[in-house]
Protein backbone atom coordinates (compact mmCIF):
# COMPACT_ATOMS: atom_id res chain seq x y z
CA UNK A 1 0.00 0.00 0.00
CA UNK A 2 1.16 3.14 -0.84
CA UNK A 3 -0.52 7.08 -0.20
CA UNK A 4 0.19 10.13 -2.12
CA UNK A 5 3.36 11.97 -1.43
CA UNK A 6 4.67 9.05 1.79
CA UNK A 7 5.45 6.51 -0.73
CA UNK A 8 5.62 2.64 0.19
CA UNK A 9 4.62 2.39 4.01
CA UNK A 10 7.50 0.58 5.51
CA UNK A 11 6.54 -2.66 7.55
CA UNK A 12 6.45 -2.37 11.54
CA UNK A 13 10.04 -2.63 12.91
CA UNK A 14 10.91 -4.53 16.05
CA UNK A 15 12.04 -2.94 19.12
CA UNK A 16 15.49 -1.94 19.36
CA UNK A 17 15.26 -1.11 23.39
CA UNK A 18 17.87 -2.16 24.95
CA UNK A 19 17.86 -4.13 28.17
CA UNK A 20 20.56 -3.68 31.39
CA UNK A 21 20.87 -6.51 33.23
CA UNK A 22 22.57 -6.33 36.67
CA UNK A 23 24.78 -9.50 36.81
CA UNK A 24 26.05 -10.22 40.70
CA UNK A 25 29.18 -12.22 41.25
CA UNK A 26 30.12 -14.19 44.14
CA UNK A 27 33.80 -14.75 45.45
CA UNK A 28 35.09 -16.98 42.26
CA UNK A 29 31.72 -17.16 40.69
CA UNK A 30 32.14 -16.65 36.88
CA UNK A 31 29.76 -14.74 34.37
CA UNK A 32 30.86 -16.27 30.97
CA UNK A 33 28.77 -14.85 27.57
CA UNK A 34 28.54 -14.84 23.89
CA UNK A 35 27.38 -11.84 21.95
CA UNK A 36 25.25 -12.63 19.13
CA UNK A 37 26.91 -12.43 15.96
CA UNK A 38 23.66 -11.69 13.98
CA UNK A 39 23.00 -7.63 13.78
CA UNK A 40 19.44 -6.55 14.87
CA UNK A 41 17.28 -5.13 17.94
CA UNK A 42 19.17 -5.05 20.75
CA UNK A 43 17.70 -7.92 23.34
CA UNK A 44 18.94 -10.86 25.93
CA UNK A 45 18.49 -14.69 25.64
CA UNK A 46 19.61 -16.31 29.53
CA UNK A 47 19.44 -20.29 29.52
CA UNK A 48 17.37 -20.91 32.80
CA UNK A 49 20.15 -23.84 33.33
CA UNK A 50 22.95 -22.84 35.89
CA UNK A 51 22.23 -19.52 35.81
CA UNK A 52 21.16 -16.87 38.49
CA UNK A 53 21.22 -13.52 37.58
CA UNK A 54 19.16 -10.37 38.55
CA UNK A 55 17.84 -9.10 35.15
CA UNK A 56 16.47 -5.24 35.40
CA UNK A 57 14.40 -4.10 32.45
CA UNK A 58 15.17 -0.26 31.19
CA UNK A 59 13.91 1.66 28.33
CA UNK A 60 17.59 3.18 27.93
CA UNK A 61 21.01 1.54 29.52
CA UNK A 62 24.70 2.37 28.02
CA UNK A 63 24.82 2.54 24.51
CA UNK A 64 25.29 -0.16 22.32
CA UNK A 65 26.31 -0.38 18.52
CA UNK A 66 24.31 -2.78 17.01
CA UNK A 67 25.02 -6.46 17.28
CA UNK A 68 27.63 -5.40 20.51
CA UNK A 69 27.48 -5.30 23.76
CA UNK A 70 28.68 -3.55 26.71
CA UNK A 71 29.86 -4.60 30.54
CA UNK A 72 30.75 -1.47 33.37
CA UNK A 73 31.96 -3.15 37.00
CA UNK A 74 29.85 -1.00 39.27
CA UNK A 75 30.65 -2.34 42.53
CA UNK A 76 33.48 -4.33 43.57
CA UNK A 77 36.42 -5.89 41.66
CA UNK A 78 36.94 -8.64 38.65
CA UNK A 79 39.58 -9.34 35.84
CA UNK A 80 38.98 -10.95 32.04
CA UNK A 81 41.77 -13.46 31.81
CA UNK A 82 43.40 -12.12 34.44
CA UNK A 83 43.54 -8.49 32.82
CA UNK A 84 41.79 -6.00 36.50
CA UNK A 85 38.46 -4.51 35.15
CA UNK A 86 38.60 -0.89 35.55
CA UNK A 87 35.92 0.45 37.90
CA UNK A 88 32.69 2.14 36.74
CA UNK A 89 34.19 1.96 32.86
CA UNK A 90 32.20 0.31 29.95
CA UNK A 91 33.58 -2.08 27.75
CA UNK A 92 32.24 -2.69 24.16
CA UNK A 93 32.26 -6.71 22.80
CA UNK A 94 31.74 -6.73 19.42
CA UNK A 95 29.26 -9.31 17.41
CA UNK A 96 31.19 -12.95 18.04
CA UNK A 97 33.04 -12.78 20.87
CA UNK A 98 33.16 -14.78 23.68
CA UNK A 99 34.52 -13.57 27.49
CA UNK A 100 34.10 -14.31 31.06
CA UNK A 101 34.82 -12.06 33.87
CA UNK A 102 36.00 -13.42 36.83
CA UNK A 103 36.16 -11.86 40.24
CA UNK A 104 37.93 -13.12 43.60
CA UNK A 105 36.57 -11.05 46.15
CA UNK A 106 32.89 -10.65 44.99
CA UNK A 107 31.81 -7.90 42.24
CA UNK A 108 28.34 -6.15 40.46
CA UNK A 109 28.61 -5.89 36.94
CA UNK A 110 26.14 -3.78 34.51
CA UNK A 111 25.21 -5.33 30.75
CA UNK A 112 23.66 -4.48 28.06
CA UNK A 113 23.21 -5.89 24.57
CA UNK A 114 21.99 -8.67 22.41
CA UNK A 115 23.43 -11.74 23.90
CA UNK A 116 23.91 -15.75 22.04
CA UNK A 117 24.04 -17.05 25.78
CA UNK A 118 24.90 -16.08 29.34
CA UNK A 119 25.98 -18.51 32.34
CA UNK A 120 26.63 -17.31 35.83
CA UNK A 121 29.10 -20.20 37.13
CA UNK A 122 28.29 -20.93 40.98
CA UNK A 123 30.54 -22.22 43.38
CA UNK A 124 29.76 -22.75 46.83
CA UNK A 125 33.32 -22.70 48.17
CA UNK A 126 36.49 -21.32 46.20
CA UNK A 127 37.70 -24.98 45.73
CA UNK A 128 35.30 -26.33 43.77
CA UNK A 129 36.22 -23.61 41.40
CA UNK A 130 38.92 -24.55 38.61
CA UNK A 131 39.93 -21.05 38.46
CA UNK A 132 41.82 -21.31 41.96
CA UNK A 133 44.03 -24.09 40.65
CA UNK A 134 45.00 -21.47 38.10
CA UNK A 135 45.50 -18.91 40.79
CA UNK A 136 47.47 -20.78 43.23
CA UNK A 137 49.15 -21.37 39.75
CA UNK A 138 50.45 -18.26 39.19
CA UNK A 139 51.22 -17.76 42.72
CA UNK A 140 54.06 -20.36 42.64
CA UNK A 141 55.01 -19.31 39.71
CA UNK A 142 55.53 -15.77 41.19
CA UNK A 143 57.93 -17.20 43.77
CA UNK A 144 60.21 -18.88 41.56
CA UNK A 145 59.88 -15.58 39.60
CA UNK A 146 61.19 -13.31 42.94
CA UNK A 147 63.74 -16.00 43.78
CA UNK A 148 65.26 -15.44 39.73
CA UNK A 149 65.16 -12.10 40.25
CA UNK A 150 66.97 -12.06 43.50
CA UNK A 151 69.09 -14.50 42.22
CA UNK A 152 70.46 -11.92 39.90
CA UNK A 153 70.32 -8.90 41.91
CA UNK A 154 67.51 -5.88 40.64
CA UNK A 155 68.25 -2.96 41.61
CA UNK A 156 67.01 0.37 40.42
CA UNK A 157 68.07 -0.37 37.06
CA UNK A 158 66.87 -3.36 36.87
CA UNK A 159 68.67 -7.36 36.17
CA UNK A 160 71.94 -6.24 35.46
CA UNK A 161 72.82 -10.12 34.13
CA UNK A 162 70.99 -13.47 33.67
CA UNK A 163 72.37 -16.68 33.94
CA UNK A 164 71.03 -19.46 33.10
CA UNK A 165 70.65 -21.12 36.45
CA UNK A 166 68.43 -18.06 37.22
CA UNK A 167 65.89 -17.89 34.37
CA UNK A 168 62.64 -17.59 35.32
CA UNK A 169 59.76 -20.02 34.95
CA UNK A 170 59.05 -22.02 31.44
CA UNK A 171 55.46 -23.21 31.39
CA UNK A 172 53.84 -24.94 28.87
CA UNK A 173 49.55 -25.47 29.01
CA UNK A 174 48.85 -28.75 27.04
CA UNK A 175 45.51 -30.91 26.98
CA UNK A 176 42.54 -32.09 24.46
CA UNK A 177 40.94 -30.01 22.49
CA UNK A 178 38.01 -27.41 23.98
CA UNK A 179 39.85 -27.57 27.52
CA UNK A 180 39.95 -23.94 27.86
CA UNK A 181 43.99 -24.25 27.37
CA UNK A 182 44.31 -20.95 25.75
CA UNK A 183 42.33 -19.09 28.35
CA UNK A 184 44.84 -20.22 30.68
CA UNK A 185 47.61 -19.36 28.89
CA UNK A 186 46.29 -16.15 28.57
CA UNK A 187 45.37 -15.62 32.19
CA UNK A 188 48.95 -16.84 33.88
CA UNK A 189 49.99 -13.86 30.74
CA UNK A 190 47.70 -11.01 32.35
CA UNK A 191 48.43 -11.85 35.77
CA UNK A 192 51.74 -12.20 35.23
CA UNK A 193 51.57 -8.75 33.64
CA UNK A 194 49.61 -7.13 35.62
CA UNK A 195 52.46 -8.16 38.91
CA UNK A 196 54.70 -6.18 36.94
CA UNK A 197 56.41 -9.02 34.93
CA UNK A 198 57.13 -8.92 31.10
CA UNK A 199 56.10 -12.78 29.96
CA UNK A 200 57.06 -13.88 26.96
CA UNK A 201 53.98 -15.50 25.48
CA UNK A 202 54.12 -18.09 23.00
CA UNK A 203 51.06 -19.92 20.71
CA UNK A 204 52.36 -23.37 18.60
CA UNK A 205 48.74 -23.63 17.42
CA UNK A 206 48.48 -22.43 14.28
CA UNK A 207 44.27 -21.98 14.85
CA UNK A 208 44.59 -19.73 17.23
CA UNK A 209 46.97 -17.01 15.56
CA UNK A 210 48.06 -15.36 18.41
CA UNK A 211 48.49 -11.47 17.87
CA UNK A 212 48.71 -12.50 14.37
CA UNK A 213 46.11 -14.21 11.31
CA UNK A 214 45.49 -17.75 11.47
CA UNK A 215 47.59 -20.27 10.56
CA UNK A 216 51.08 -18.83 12.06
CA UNK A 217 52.53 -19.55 15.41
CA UNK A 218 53.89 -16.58 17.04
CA UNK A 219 56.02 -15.14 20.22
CA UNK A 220 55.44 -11.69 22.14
CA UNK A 221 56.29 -10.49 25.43
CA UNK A 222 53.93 -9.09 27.15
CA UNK A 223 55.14 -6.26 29.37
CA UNK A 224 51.86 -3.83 29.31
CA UNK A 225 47.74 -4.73 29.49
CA UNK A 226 46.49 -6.93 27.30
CA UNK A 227 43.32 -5.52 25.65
CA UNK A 228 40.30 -7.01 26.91
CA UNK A 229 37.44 -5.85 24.43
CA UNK A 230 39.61 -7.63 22.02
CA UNK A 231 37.69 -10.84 20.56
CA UNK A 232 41.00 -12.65 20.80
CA UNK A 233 41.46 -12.04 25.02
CA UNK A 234 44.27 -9.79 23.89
CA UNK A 235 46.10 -12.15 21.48
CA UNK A 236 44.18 -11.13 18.34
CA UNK A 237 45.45 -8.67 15.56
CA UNK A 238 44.14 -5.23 17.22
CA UNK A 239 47.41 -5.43 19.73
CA UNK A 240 49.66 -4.98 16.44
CA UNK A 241 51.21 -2.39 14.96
CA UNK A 242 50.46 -3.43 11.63
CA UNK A 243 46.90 -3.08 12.25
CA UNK A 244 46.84 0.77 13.47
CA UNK A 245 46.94 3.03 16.65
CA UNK A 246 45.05 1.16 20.01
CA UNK A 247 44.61 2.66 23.36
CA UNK A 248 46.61 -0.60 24.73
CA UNK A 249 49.99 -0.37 23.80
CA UNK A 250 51.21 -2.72 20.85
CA UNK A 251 52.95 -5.87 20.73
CA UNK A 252 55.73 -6.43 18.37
CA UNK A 253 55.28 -10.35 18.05
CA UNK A 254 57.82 -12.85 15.85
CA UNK A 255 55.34 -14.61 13.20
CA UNK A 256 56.15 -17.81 11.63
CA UNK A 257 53.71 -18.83 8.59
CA UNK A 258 52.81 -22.60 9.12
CA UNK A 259 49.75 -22.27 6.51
CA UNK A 260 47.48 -24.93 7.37
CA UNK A 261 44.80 -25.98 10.31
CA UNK A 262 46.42 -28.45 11.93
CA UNK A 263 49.81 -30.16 13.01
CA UNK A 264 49.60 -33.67 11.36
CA UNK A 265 48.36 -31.69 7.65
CA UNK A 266 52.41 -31.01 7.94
CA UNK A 267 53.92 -32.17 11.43
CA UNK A 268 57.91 -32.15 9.55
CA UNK A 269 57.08 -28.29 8.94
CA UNK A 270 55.30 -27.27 12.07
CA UNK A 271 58.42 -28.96 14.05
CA UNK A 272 61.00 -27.07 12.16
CA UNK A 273 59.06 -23.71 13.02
CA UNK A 274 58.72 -24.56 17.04
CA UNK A 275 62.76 -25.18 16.59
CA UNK A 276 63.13 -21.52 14.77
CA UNK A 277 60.44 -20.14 17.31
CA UNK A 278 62.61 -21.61 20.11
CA UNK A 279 66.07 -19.94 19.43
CA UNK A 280 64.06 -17.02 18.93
CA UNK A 281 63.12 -17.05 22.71
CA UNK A 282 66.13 -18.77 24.01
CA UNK A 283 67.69 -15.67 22.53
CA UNK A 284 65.44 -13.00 24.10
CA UNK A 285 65.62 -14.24 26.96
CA UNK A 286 69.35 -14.13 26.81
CA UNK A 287 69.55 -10.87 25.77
CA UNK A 288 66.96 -9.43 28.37
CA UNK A 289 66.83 -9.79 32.23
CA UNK A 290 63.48 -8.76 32.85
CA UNK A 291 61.59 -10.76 30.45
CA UNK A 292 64.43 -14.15 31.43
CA UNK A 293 63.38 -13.88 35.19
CA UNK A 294 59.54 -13.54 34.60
CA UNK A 295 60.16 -16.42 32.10
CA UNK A 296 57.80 -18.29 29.25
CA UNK A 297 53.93 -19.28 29.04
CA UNK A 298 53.66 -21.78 26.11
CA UNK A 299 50.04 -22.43 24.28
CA UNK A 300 49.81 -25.63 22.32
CA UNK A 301 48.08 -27.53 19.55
CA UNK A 302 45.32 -29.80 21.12
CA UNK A 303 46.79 -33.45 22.41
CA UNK A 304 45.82 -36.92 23.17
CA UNK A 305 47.71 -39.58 24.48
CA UNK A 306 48.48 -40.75 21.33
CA UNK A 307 52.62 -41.32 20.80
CA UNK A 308 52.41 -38.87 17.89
CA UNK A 309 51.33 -35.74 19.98
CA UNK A 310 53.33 -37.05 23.18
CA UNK A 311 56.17 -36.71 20.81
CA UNK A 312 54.74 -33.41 19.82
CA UNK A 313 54.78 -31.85 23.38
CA UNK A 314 58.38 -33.29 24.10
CA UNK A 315 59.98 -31.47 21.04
CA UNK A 316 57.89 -28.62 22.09
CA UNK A 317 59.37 -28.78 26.10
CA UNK A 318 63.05 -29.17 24.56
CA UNK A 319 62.83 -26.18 22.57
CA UNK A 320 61.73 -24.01 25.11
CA UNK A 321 63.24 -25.48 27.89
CA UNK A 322 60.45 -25.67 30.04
CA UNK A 323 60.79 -26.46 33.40
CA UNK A 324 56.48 -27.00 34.22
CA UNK A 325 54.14 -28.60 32.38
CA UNK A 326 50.63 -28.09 33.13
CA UNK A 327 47.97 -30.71 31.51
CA UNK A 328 44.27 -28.98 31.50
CA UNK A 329 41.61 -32.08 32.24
CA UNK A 330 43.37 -34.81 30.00
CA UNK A 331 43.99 -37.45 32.49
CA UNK A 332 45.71 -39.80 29.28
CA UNK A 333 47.65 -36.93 28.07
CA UNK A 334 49.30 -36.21 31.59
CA UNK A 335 50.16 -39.68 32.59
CA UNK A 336 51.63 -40.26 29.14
CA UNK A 337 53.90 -37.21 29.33
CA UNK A 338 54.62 -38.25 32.22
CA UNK A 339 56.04 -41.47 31.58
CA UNK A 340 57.44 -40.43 28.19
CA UNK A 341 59.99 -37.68 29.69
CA UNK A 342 60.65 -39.91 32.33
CA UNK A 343 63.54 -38.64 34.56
CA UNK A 344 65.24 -36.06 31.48
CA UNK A 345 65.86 -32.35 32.33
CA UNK A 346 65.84 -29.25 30.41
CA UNK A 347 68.45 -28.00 28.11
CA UNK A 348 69.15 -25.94 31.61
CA UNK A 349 69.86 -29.01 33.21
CA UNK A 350 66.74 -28.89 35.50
CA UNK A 351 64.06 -31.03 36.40
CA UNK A 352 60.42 -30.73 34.86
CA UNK A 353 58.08 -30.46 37.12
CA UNK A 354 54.33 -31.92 36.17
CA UNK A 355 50.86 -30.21 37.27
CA UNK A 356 47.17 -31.31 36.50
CA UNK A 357 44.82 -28.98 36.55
CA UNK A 358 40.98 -29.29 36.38
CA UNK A 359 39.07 -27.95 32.97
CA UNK A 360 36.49 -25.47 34.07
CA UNK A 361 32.96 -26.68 33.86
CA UNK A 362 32.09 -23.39 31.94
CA UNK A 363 34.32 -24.61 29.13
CA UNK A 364 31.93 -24.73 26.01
CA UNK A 365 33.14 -26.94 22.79
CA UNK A 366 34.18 -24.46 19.54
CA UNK A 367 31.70 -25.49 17.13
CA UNK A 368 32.79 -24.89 13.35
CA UNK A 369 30.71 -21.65 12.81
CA UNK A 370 32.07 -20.17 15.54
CA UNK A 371 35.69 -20.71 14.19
CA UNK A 372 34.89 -19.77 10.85
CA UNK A 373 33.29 -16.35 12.11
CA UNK A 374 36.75 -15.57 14.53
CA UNK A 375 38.83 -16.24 11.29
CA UNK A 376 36.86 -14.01 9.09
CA UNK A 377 36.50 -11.48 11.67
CA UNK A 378 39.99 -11.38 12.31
CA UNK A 379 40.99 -11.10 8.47
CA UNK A 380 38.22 -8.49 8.42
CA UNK A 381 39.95 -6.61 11.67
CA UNK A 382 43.47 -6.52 10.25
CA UNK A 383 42.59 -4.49 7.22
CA UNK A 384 39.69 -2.42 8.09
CA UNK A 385 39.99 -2.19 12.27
CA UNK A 386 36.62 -2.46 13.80
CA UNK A 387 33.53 -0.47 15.56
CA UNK A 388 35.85 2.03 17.79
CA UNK A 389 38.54 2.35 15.07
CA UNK A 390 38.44 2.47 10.95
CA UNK A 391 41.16 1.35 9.19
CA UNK A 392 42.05 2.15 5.59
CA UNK A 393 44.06 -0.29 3.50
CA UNK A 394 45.85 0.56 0.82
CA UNK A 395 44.89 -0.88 -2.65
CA UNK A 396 47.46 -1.08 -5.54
CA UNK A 397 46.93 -2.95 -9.36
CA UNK A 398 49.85 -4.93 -9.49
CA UNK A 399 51.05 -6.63 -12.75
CA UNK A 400 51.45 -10.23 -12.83
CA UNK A 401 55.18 -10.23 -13.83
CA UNK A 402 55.87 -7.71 -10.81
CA UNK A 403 55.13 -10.10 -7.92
CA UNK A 404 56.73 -13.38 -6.63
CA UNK A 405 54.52 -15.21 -5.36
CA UNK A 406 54.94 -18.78 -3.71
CA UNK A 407 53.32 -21.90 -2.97
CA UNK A 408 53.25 -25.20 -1.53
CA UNK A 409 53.71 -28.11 -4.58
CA UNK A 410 50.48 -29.57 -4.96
CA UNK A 411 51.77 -32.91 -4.69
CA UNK A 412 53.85 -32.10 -1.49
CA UNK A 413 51.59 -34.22 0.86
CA UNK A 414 51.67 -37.64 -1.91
CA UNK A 415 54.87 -39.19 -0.80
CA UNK A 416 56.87 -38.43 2.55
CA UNK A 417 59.43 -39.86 1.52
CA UNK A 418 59.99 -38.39 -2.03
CA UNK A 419 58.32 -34.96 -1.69
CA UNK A 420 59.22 -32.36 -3.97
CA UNK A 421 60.69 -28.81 -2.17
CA UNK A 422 58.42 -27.32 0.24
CA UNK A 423 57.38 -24.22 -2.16
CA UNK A 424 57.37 -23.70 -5.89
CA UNK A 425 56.65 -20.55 -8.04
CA UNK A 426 53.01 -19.80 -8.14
CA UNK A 427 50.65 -19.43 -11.08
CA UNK A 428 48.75 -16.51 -10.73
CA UNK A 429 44.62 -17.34 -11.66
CA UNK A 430 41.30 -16.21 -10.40
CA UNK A 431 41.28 -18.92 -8.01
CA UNK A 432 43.90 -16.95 -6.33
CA UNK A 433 41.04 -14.50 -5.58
CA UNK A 434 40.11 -13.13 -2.01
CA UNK A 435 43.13 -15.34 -0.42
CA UNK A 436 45.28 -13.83 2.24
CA UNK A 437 49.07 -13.97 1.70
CA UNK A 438 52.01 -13.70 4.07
CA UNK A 439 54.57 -11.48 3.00
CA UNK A 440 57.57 -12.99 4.06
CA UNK A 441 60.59 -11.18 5.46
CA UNK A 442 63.23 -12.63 2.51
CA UNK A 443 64.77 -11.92 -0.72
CA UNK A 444 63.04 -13.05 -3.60
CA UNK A 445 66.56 -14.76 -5.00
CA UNK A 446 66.44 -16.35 -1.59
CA UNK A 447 65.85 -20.49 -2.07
CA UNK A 448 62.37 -21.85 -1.57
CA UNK A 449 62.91 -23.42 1.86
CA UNK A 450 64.83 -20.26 3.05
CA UNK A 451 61.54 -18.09 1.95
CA UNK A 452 59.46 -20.78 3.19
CA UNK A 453 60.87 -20.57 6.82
CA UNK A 454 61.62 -16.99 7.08
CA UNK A 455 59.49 -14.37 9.58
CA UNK A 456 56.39 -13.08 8.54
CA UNK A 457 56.32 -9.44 7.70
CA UNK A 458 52.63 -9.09 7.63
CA UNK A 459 49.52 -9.77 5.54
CA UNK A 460 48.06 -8.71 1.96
CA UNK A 461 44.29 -9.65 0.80
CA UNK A 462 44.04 -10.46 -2.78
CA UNK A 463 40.90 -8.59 -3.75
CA UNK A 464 40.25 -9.59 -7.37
CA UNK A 465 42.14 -11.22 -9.90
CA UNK A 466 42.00 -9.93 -13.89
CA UNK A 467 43.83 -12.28 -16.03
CA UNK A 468 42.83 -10.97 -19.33
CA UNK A 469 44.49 -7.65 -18.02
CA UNK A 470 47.18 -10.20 -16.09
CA UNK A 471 46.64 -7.53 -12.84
CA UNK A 472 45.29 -7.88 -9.43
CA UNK A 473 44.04 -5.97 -7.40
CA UNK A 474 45.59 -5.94 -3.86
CA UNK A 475 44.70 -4.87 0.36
CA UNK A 476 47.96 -4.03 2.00
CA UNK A 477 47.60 -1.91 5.37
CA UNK A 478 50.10 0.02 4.79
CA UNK A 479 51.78 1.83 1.11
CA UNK A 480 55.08 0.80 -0.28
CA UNK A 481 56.30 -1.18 -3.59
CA UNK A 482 54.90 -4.62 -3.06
CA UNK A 483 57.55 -6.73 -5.18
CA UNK A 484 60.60 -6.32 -3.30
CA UNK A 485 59.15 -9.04 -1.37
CA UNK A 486 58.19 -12.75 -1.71
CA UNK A 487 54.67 -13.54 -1.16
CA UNK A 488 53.33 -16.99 0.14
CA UNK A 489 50.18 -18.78 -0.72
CA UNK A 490 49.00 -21.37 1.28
CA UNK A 491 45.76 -24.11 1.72
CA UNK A 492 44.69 -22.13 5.39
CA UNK A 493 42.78 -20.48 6.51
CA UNK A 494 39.95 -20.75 3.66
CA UNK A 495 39.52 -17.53 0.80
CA UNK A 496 37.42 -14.65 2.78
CA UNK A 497 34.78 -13.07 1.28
CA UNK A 498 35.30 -10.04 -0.78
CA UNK A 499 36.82 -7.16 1.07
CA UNK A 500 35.92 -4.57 -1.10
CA UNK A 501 32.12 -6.00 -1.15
């Protein structure tokens, strides 16, 4: 229906009030949540299952965008992976993400915004929380942390020198998959932060990508506050330089490009970039006191107890020279650590001590949508930042002839034994289309394996593909001549959608 001079009359829209919710935390109770990832009127979906919140209706609460929503601590005190809440300040999640806030003494928390699911985790006592495990955790390793640094004598200016016997601890966080591993990992980072420590952080799973895309494994040190309204927990892209100015200072991580989902799809690879990632740290913490006596935190790839992934976390406690293992859940995986290292030491000469701790029943499994929408989001979030701050790439036409681009053999993964080198020159076709390659910090006369194994210097998005013209079109995110560099294509993770829409 339509009346003169109004036009079409536009269909009745649905309510886009928000609701604030008033969320009450007990000593170590957890609120754990999932904003929806669908935009729309702002609303809230609480299972009635393990969950007791107090839920206040009101026409107007803090302002959301759409699809996000917001959390202010109003009373009391809590941390997000171990990163302190500020009080009485709002904090925007964007459409995806997943977070709980924790707090220790008791807390009041204010939110508002479209929501996939909320849980308030309940705990009559502290102990029968999995999250004190983790605290008493960190406390040890704060002592052997103080006892390094007295070891080598701070003073106003600092470690003046490290020796080995004095390092700080090496942990490494193994278990089966959907443990909540990497929450850990980045909880013992914040709180080891927030003490005043400078951790060097460390991710061998190429799904997670810390401070980096998908499909690399990575180092930082963390020596400032990690970034909570981050989807990643403060391990995704928006801590990088490479992806713009933040409010949280940046971290300049080393990326290695592993190019695929999963260890086994290339285990020979992924071990030769844990050894490269490993004298990378064994060097830092050589050359720098503060970071050596606060020591390592070490994510991994998700284990069994089968002898393949045993194998997997020994080559992974060599190379770091990690001096605590802690298995999340896993009961298999820890006794058959166990007995595989059997009474070896570091390369430090020390003994490795073993710790089980208990996987938090708020732990939820990552379903494949889920994943998908964190990669895409985080290809999305390199290039063109997010909600609070708009990033412009750069796009250049780029002759075929004036790039050098690289690839894995497409027979590479047919015989073992015989395989052909681990990259050959690329042919460029629209198939290459809306792919993501690493721009690799090499020559482009360098050999194949050299280019293959060198640092990452960031990411380009191939945004179209002409090959009557034999141009593309290409997202860098930030200017400069793009063929002084070799570029590598690889299987993971999957083509994004078009960036330029």
């Amino acid at each position: 229906m339509s009346i003169p001079g109004l036009g079409q009359i536009a269909p009745p829209q649905p309510s886009t009030t928000s609701t604030t919710r008033t969320i009450t935390l007990r000593p170590f109770w957890e609120y754990r949540f999932e904003v929806s990832r669908r935009t729309g009127p702002l609303g809230s979906s609480i299972p009635s299952s393990s969950t007791t919140t107090t839920t206040t209706a009101s026409a107007g609460g803090p302002g959301t965008s759409s699809g996000s929503t917001t959390v202010r601590l109003t009373t009391g005190k809590a941390d997000l992976d171990g990163t302190e809440l500020a009080l009485n300040h709002t904090y925007t999640f964007a459409r995806g993400a997943r977070a709980r806030i924790v707090s220790y003494t008791g807390a009041t928390l204010e939110v508002a915004g479209e929501l996939a699911s909320e849980k308030v985790a309940q705990y009559a006592r502290p102990e029968e929380s999995a999250q004190l495990q983790v605290v008493n955790l960190h406390f040890a390793l704060q002592e052997a942390r103080k006892k390094a640094r007295a070891a080598a004598g701070v003073g106003n200016a600092g470690i003046q020198q490290q020796q080995q016997q004095q390092l700080g601890p090496r942990v490494l966080v193994c278990g089966a998959a959907d443990t909540g591993k990497t929450t850990i990992v980045r909880t013992l980072t914040g709180l080891a932060t927030r003490a005043g420590g400078q951790p060097l952080a460390v991710s061998l799973d190429p799904r997670e990508g810390m401070l980096a895309l998908p499909g690399t494994l990575a180092a930082a040190v963390f020596g400032t506050v990690m970034d909570v309204e981050d989807p990643a927990g403060g391990f995704g892209v928006r801590g990088t330089p490479s992806s713009g100015p933040s409010l949280v200072p940046v971290k300049l991580p080393v990326v290695y490009y592993f190019g695929r989902e999963k260890v086994e799809e290339d285990e020979g690879f992924w071990k030769v970039l844990v050894g490269k990632l490993g004298g990378v740290c064994r060097a830092k913490l050589e050359a720098d006191g503060e970071v050596a006596a606060t020591g390592v935190i070490v994510d991994t790839p998700p284990a069994s107890e089968a002898k393949g992934d045993v194998e997997m976390l020994r080559l992974a406690i060599r190379e770091f020279g990690v001096n605590v293992v802690v298995v999340v859940g896993s009961p298999g995986v820890y006794e058959a650590l166990k007995k595989a290292w059997g009474n070896h030491r570091t390369l430090y000469g020390e003994e490795v001590r073993f710790f089980q701790v208990d996987q938090s029943d708020g732990v939820v499994p990552r379903e494949y949508e889920f994943t998908k929408f964190t990669r895409e989001a985080a290809i999305k979030e390199y290039f063109f930042g997010d909600a609070k701050r708009t990033l412009s790439p750069y796009t250049q036409s780029v002759g075929f002839d004036d790039l050098v681009i690289f690839k894995t053999p497409d027979d590479y993964y047919e015989d073992y034994d015989n395989r052909p080198p681990g990259l050959e020159r690329a042919e460029i076709t629209a198939e290459m289309s809306h792919w993501t390659l690493a721009v690799m910090n090499a020559s482009i006369n360098d050999p194949p394996e050299t280019i293959r194994q060198a640092p990452v210097m960031g990411f380009v998005a191939v945004a179209d593909v002409d090959e009557d013209r034999r141009r593309l079109k290409v997202l860098s995110p930030v200017s400069g001549r793009l063929g002084n560099r070799p570029f590598v294509w690889a299987r993971w993770p999957e083509p994004y959608i078009n960036l330029l829409g």
